[in-house]
Protein backbone atom coordinates (compact mmCIF):
# COMPACT_ATOMS: atom_id res chain seq x y z
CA UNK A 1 0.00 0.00 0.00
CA UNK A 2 1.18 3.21 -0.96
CA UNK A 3 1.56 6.35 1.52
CA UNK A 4 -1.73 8.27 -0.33
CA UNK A 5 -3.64 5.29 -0.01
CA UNK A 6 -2.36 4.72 3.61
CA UNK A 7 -3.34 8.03 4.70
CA UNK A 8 -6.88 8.09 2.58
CA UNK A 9 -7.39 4.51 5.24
CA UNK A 10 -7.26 5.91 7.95
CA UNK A 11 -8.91 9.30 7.87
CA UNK A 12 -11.54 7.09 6.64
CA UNK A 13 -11.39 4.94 9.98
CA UNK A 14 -11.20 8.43 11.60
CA UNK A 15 -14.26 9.64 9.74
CA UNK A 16 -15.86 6.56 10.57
CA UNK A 17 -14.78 6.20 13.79
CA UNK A 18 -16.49 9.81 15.05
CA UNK A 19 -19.60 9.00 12.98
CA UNK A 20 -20.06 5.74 15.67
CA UNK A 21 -19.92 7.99 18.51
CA UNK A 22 -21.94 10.20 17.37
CA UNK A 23 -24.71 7.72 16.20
CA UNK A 24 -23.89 6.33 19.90
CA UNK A 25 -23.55 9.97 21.99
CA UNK A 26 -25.56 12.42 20.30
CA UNK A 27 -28.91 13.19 21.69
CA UNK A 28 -31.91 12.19 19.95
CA UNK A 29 -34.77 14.88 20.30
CA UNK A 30 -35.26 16.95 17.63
CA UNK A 31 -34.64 21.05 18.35
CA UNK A 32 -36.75 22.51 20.35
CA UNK A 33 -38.69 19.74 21.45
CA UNK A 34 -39.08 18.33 25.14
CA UNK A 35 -39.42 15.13 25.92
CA UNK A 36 -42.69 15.37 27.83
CA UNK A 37 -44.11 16.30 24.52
CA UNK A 38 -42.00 14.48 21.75
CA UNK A 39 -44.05 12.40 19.21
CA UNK A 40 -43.17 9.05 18.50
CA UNK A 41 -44.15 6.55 15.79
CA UNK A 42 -44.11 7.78 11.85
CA UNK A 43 -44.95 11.30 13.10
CA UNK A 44 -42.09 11.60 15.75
CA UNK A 45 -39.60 9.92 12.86
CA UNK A 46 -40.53 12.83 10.69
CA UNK A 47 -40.30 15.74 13.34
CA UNK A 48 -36.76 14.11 14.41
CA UNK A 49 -34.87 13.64 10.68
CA UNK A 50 -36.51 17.06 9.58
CA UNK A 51 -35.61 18.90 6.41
CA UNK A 52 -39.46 19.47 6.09
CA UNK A 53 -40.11 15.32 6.24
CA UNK A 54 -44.02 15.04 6.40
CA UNK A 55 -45.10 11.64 8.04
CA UNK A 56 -46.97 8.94 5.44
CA UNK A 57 -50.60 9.69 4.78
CA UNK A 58 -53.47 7.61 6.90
CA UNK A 59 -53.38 3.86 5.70
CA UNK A 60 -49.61 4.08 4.66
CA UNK A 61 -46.83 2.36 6.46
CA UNK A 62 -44.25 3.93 7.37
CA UNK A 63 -41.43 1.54 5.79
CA UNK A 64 -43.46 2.47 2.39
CA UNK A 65 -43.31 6.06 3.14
CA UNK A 66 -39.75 6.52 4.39
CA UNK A 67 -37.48 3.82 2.46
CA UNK A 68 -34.81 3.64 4.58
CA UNK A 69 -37.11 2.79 7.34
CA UNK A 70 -37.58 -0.51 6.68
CA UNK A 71 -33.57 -1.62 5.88
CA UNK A 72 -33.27 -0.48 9.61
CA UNK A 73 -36.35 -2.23 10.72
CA UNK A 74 -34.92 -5.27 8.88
CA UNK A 75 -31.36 -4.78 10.28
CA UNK A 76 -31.94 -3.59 14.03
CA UNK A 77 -34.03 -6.64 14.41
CA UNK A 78 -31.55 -8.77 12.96
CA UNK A 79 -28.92 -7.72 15.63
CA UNK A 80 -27.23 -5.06 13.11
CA UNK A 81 -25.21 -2.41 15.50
CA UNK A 82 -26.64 1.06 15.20
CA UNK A 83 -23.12 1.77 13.87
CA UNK A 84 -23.15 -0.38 11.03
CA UNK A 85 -26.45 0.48 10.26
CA UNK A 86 -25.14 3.63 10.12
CA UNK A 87 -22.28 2.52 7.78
CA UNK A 88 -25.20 0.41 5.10
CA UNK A 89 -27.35 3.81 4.97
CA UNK A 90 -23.83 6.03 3.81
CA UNK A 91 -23.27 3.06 1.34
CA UNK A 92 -26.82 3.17 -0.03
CA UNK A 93 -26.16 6.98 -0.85
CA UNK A 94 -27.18 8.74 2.53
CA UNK A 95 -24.75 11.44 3.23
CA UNK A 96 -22.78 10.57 6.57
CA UNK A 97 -24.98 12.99 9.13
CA UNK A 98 -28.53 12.24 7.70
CA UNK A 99 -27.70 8.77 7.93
CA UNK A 100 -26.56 9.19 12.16
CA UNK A 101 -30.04 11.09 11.98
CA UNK A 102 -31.65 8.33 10.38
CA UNK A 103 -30.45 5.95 12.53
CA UNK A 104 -31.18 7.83 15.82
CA UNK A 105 -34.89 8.74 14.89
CA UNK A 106 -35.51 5.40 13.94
CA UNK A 107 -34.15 4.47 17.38
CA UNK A 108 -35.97 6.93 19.48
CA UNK A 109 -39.41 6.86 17.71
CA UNK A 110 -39.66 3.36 16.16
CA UNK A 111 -41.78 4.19 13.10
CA UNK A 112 -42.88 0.98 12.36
């Protein structure tokens, strides 16, 4: 292995390592919201991942509404680590902090 590709390794475990603590550390309510009065379920998922994320319409599941829902659904019951869930949401195409996001709603609010 050369010395570029050495380096490129491991600020990539680096960058991988701080997304697992944060998917592990960060809080999990959305801004501004207390949790006396946090929803959970599909409505609480959408208030928590944001960037104007409306929950599914009555009679819609939430795994149909919100893709990635139902990869962690699948995973997180199958004994995946938040972590590498984490890691299979970047490598579907979710950029590295909406996937934490992802991860932490789905956590928190269990949409399913």
């Amino acid at each position: 292995m050369n010395k570029a590709n050495a380096v490129h390794s491991l600020m990539r475990f680096i960058y991988v390592a701080a997304a697992v603590g944060m998917a592990i550390t960060v809080p999990v309510l959305p801004m501004g919201a207390s949790q006396a009065r946090a929803d959970t379920g599909a409505v609480g998922y959408a208030e928590c991942i944001g960037n104007g994320a409306k929950p599914p319409p009555p009679g819609v599941k939430a795994e149909n509404w919100f893709p990635s829902v139902h990869v962690m659904d699948t995973d997180i019951n199958g004994g995946v680590p938040p972590a590498s869930l984490v890691q299979i949401l970047v490598g579907m195409g979710v950029k590295q902090e909406d996937a934490v996001r992802q991860v932490q709603c789905f956590l928190v609010n269990q949409p399913h």
